[in-house]
PDB file of N, CA and C in Angstrom:
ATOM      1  N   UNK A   1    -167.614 -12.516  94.667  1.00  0.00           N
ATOM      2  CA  UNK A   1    -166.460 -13.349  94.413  1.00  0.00           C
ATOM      3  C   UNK A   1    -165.424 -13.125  95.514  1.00  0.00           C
ATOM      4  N   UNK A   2    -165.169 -14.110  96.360  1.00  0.00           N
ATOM      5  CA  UNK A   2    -163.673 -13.983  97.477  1.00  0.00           C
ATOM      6  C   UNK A   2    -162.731 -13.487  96.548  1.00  0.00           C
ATOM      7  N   UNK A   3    -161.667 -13.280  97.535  1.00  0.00           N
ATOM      8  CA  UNK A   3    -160.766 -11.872  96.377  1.00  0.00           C
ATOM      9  C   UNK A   3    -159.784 -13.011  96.770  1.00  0.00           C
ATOM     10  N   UNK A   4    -158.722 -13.114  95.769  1.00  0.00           N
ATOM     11  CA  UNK A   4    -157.467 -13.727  95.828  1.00  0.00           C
ATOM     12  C   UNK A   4    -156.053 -13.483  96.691  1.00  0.00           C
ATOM     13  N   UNK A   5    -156.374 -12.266  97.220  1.00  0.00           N
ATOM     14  CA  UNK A   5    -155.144 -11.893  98.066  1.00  0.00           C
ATOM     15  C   UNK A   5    -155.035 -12.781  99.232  1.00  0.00           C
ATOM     16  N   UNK A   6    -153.462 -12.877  99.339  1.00  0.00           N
ATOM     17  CA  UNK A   6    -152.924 -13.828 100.524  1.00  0.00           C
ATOM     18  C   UNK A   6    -153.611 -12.503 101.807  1.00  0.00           C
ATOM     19  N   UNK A   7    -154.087 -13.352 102.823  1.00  0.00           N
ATOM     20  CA  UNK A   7    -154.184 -12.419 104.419  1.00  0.00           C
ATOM     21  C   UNK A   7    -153.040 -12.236 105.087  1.00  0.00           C
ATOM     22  N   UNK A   8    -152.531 -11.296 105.423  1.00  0.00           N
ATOM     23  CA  UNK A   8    -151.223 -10.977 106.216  1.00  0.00           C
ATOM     24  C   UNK A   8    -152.069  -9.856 107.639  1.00  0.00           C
ATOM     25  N   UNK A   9    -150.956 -10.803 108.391  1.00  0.00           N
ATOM     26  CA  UNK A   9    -151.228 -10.055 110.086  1.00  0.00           C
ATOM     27  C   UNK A   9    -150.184  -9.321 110.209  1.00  0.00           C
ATOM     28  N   UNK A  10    -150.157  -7.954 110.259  1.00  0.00           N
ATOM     29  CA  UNK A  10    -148.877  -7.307 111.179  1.00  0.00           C
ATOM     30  C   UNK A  10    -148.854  -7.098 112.635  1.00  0.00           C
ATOM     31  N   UNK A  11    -147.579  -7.620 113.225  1.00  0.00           N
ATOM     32  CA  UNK A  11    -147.800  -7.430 114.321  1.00  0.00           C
ATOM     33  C   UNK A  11    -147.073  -6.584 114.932  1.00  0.00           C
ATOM     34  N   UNK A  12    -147.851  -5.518 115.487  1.00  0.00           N
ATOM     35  CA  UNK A  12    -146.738  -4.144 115.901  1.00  0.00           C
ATOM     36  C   UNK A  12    -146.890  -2.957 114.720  1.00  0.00           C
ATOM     37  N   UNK A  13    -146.666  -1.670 115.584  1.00  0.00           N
ATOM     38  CA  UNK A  13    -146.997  -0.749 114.519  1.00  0.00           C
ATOM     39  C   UNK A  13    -145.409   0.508 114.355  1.00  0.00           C
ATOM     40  N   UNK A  14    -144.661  -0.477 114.754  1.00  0.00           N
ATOM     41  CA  UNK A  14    -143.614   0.219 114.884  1.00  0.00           C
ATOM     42  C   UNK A  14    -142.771   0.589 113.808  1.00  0.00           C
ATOM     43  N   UNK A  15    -141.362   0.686 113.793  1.00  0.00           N
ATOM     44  CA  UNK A  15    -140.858   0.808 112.399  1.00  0.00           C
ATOM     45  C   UNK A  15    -140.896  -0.315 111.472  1.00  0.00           C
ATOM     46  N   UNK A  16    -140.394  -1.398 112.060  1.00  0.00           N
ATOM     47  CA  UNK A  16    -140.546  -2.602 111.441  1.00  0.00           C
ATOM     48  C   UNK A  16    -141.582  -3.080 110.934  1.00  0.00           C
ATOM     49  N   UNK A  17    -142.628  -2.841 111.729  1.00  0.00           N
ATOM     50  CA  UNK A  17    -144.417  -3.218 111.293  1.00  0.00           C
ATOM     51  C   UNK A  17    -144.684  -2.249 110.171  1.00  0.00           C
ATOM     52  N   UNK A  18    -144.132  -0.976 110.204  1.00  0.00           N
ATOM     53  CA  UNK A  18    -144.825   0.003 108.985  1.00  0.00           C
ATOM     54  C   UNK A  18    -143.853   0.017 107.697  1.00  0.00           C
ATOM     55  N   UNK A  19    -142.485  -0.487 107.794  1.00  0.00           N
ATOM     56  CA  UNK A  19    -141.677  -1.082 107.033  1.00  0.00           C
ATOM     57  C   UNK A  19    -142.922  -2.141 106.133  1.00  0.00           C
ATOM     58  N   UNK A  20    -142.614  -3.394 106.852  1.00  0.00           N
ATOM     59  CA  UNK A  20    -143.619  -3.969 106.240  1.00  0.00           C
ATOM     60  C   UNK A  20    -144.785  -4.055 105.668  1.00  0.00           C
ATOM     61  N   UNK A  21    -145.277  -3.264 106.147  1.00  0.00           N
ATOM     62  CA  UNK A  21    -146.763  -2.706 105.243  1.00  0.00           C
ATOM     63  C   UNK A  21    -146.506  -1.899 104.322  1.00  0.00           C
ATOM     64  N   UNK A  22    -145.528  -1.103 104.359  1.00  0.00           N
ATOM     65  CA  UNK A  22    -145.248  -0.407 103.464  1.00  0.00           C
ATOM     66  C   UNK A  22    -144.780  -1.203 101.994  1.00  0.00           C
ATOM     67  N   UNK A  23    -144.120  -2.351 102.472  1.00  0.00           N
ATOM     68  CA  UNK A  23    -143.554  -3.486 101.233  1.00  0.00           C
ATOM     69  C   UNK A  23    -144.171  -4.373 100.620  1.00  0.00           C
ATOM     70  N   UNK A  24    -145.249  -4.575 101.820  1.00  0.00           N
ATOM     71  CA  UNK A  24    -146.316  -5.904 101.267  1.00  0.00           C
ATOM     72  C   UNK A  24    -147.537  -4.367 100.120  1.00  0.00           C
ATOM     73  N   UNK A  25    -147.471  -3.719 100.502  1.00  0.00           N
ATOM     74  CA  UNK A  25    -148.611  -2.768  99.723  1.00  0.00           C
ATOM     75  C   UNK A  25    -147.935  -2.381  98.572  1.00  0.00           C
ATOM     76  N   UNK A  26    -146.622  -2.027  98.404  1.00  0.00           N
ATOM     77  CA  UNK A  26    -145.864  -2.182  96.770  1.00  0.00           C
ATOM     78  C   UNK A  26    -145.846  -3.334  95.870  1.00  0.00           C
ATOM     79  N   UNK A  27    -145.557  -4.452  96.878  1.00  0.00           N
ATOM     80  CA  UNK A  27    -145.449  -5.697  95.885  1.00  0.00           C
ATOM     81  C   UNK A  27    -147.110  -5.647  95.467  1.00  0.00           C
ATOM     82  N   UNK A  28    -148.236  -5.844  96.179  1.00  0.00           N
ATOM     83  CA  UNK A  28    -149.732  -5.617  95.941  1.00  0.00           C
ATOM     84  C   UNK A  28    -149.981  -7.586  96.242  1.00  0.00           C
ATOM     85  N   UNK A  29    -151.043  -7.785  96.175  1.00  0.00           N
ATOM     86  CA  UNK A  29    -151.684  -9.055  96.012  1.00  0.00           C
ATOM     87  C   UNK A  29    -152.008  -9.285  97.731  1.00  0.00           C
ATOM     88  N   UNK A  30    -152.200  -8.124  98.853  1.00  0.00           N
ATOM     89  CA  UNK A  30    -152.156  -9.026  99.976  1.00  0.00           C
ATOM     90  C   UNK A  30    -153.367  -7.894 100.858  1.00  0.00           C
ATOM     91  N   UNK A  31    -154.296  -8.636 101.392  1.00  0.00           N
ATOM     92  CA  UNK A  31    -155.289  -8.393 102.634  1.00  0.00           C
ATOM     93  C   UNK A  31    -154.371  -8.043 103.513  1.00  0.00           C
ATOM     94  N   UNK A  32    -153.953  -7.025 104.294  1.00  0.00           N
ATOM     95  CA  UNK A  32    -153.203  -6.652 105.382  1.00  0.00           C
ATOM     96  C   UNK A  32    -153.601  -6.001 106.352  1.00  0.00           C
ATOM     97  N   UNK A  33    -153.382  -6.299 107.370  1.00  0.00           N
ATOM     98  CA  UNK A  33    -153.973  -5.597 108.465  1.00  0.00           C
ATOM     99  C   UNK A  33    -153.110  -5.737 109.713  1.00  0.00           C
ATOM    100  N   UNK A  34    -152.290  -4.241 110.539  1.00  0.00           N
ATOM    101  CA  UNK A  34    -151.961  -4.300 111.420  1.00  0.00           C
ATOM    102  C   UNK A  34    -152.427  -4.053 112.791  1.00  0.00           C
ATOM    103  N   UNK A  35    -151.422  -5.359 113.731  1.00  0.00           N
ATOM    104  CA  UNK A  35    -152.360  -4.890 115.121  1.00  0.00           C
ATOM    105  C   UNK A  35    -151.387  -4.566 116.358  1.00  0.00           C
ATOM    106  N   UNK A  36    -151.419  -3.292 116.766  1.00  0.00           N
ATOM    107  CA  UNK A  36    -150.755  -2.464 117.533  1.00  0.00           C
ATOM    108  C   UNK A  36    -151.567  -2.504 119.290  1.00  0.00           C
ATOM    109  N   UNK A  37    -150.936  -2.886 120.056  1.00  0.00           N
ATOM    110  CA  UNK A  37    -151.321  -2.517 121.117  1.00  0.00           C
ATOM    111  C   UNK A  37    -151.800  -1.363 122.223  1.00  0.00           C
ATOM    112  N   UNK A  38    -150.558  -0.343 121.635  1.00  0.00           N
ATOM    113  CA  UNK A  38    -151.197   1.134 121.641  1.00  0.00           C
ATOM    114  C   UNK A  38    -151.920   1.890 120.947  1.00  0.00           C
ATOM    115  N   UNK A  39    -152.167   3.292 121.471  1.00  0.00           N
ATOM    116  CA  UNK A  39    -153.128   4.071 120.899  1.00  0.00           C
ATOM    117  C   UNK A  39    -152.871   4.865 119.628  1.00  0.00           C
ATOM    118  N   UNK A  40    -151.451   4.813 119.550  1.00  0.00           N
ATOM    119  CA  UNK A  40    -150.177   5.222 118.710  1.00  0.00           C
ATOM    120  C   UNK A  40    -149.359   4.085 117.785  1.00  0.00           C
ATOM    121  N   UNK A  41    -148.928   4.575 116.820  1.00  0.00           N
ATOM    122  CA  UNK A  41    -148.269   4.079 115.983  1.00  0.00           C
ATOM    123  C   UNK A  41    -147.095   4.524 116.328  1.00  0.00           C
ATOM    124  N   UNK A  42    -145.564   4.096 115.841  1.00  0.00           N
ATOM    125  CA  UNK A  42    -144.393   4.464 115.802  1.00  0.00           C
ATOM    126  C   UNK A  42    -143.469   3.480 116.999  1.00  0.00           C
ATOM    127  N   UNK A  43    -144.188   2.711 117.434  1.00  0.00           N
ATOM    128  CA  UNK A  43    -143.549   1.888 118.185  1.00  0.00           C
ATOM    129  C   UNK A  43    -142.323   2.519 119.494  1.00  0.00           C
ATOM    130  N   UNK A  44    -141.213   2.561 119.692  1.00  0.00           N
ATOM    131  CA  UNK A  44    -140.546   2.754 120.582  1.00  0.00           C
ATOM    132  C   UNK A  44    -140.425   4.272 120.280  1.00  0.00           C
ATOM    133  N   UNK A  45    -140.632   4.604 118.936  1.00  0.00           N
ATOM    134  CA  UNK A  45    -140.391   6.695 118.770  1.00  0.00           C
ATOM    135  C   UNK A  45    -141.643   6.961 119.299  1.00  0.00           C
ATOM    136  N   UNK A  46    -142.258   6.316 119.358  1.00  0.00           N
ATOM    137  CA  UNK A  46    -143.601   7.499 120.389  1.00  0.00           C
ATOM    138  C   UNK A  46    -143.209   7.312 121.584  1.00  0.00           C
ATOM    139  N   UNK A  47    -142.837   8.993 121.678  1.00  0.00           N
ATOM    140  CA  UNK A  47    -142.768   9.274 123.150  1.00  0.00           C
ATOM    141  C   UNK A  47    -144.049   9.713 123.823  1.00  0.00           C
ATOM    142  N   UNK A  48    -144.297   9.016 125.013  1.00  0.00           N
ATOM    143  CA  UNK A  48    -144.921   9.024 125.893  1.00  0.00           C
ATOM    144  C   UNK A  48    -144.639  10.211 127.348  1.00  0.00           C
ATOM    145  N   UNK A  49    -145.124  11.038 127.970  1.00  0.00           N
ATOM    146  CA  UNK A  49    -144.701  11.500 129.250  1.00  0.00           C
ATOM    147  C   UNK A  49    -144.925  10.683 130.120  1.00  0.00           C
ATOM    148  N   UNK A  50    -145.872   9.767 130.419  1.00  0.00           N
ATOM    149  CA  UNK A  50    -146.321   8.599 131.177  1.00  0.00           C
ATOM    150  C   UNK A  50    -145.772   7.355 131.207  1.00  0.00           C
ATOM    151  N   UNK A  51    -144.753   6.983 132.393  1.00  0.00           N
ATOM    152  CA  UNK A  51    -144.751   5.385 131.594  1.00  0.00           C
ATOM    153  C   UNK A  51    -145.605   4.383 131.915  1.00  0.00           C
ATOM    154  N   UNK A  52    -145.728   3.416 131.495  1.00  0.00           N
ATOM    155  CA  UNK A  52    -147.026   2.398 131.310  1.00  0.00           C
ATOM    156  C   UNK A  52    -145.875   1.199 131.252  1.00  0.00           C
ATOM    157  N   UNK A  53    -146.277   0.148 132.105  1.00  0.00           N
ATOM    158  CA  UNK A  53    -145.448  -1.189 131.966  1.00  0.00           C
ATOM    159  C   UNK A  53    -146.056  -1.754 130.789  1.00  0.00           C
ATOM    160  N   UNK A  54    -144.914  -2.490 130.715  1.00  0.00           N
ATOM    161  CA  UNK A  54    -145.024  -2.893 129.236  1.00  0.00           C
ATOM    162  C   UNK A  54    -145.290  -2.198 127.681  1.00  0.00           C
ATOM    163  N   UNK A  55    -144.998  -0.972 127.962  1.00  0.00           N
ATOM    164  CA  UNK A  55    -144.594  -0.282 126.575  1.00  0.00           C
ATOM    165  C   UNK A  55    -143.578   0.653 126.570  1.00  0.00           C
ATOM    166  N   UNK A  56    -142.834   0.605 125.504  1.00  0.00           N
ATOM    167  CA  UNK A  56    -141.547   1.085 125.392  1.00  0.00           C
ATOM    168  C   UNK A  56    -141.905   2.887 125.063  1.00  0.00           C
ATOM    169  N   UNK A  57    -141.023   3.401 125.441  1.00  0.00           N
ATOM    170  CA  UNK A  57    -141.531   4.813 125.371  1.00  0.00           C
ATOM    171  C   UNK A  57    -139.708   5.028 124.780  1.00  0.00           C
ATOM    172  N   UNK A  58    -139.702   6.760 123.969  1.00  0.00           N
ATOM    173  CA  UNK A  58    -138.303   6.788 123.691  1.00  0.00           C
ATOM    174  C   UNK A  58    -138.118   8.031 124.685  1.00  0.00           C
ATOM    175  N   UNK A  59    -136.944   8.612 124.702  1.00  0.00           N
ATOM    176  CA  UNK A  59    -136.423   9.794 125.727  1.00  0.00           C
ATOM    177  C   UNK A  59    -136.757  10.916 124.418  1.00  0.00           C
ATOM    178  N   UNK A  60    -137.557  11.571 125.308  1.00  0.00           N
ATOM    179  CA  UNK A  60    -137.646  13.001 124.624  1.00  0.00           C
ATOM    180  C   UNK A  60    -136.333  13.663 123.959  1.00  0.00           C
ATOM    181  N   UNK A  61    -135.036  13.726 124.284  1.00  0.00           N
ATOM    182  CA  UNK A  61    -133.829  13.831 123.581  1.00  0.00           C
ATOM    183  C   UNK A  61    -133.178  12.905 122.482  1.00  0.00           C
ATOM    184  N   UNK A  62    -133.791  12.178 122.099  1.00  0.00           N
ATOM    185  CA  UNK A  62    -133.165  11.019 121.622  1.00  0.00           C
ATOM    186  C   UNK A  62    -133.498  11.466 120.137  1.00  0.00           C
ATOM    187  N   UNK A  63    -132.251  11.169 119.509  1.00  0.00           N
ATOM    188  CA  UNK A  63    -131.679  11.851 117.811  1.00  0.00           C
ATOM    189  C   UNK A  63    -131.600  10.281 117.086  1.00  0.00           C
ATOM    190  N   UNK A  64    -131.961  10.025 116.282  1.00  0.00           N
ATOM    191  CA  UNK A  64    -131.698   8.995 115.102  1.00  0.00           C
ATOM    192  C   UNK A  64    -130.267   8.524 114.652  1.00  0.00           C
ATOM    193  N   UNK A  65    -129.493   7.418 115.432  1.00  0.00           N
ATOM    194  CA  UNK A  65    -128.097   7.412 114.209  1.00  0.00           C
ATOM    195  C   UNK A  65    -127.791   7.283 113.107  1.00  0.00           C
ATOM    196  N   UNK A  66    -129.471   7.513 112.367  1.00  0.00           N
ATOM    197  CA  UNK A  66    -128.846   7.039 110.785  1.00  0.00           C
ATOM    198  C   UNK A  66    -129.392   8.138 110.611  1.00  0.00           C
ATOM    199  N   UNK A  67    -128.777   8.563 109.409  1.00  0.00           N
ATOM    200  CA  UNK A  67    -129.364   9.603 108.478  1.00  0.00           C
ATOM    201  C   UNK A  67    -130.688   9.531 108.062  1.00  0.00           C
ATOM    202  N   UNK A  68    -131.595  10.601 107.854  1.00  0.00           N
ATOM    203  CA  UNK A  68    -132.448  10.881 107.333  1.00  0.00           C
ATOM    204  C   UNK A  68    -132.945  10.013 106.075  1.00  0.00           C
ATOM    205  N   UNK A  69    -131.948  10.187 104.661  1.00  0.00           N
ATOM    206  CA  UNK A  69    -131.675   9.678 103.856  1.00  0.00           C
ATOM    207  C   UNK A  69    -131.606   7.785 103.956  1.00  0.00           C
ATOM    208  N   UNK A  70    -130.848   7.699 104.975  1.00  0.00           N
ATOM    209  CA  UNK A  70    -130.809   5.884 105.291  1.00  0.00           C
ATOM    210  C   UNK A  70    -131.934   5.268 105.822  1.00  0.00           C
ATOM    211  N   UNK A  71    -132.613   6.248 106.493  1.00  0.00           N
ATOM    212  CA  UNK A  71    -134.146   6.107 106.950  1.00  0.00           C
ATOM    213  C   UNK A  71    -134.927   5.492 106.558  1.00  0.00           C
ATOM    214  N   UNK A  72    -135.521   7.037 105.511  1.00  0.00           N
ATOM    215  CA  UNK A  72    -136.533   7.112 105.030  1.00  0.00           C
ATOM    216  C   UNK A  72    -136.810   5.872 104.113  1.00  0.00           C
ATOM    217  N   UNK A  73    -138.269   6.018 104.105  1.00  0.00           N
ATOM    218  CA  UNK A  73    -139.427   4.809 103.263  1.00  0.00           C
ATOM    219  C   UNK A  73    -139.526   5.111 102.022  1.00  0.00           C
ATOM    220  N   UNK A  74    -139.572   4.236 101.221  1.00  0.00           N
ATOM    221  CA  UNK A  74    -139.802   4.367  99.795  1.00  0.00           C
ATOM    222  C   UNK A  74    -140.356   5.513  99.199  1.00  0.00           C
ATOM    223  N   UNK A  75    -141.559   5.714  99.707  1.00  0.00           N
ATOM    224  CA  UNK A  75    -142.704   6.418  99.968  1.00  0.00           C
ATOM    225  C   UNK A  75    -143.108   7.598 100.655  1.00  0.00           C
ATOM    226  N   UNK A  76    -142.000   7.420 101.308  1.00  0.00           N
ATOM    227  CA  UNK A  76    -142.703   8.617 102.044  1.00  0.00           C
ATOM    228  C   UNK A  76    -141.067   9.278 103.166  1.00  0.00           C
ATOM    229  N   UNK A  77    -140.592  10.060 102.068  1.00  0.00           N
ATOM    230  CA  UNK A  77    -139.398  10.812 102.666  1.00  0.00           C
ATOM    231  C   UNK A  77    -139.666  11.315 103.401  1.00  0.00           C
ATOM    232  N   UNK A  78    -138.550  11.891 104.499  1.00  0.00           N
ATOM    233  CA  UNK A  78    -138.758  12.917 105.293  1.00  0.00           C
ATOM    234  C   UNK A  78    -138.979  14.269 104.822  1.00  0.00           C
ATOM    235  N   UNK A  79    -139.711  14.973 105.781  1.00  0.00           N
ATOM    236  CA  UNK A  79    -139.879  16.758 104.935  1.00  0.00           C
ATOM    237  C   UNK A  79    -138.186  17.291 105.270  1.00  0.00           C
ATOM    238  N   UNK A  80    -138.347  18.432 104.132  1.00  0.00           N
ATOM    239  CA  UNK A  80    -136.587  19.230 104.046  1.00  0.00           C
ATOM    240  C   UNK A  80    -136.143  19.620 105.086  1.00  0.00           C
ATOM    241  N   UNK A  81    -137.166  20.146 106.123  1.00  0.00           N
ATOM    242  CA  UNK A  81    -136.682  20.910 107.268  1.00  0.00           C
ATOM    243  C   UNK A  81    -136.315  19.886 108.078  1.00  0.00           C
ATOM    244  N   UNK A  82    -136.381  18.826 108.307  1.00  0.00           N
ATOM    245  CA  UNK A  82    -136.081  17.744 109.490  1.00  0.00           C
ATOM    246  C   UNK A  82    -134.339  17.452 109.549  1.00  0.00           C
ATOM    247  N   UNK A  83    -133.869  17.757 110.605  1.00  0.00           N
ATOM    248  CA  UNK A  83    -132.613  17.377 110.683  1.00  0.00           C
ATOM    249  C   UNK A  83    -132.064  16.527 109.502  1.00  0.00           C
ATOM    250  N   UNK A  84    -130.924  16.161 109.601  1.00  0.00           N
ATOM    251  CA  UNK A  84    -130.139  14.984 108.953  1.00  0.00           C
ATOM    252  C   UNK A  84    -130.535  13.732 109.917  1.00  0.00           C
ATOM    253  N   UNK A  85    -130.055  14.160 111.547  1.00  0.00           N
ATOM    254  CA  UNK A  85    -130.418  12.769 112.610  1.00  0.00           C
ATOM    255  C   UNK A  85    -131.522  13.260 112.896  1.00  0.00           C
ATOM    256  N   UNK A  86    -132.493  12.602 112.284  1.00  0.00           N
ATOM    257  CA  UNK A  86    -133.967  13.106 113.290  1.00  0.00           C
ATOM    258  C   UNK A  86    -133.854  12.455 114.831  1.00  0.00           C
ATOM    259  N   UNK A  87    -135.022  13.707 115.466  1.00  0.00           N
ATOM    260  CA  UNK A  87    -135.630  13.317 116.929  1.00  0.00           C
ATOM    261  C   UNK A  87    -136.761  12.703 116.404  1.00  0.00           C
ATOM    262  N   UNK A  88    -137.237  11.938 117.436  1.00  0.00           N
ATOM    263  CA  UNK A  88    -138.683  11.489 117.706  1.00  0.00           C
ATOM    264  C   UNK A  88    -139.645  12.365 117.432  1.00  0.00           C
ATOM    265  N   UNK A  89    -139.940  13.746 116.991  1.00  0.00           N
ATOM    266  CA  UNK A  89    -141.184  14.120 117.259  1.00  0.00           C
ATOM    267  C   UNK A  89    -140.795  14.688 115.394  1.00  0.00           C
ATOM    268  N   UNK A  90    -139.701  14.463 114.605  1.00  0.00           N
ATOM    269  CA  UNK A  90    -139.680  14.578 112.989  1.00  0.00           C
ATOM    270  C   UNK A  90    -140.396  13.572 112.454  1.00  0.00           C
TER     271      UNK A  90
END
């Protein structure tokens, strides 16, 4: 029997892309599948030592302006030890 779920494309595996998957998989009813260009997930927070045209890399120093708390995913809080402003590698 074909299954009833709507097909959803994500595009990008970044915050926004895993935002969304994260929302379409609570509400439920949907085939989802994301497609990331890199080898990595996290979109502009994966830092890279290499740069590569055409992908965004973040600065190894670079702290979060939102809180931890304003962050985090439904699902999946940050661990206790991670700053308040996370870096890229929390």
């Amino acid at each position: 029997m074909a299954s009833q779920n709507k097909r959803i494309a994500v595009i990008g595996g970044g915050a926004g892309g895993i935002a969304s998957l994260v929302a379409l998989k609570e509400e439920g009813g949907f085939d989802m599948v994301c497609f990331e260009k890199t080898d990595n997930y996290g979109g502009t927070w994966c830092y890279r030592e290499e740069s590569v045209v055409g992908i965004a890399s973040i600065m190894p120093t670079t702290h979060w302006v939102t809180s931890k708390e304003l962050s985090a995913l439904s699902n999946f809080p940050p661990r206790k030890e991670c700053s308040n402003f996370m870096r890229h590698d929390q």
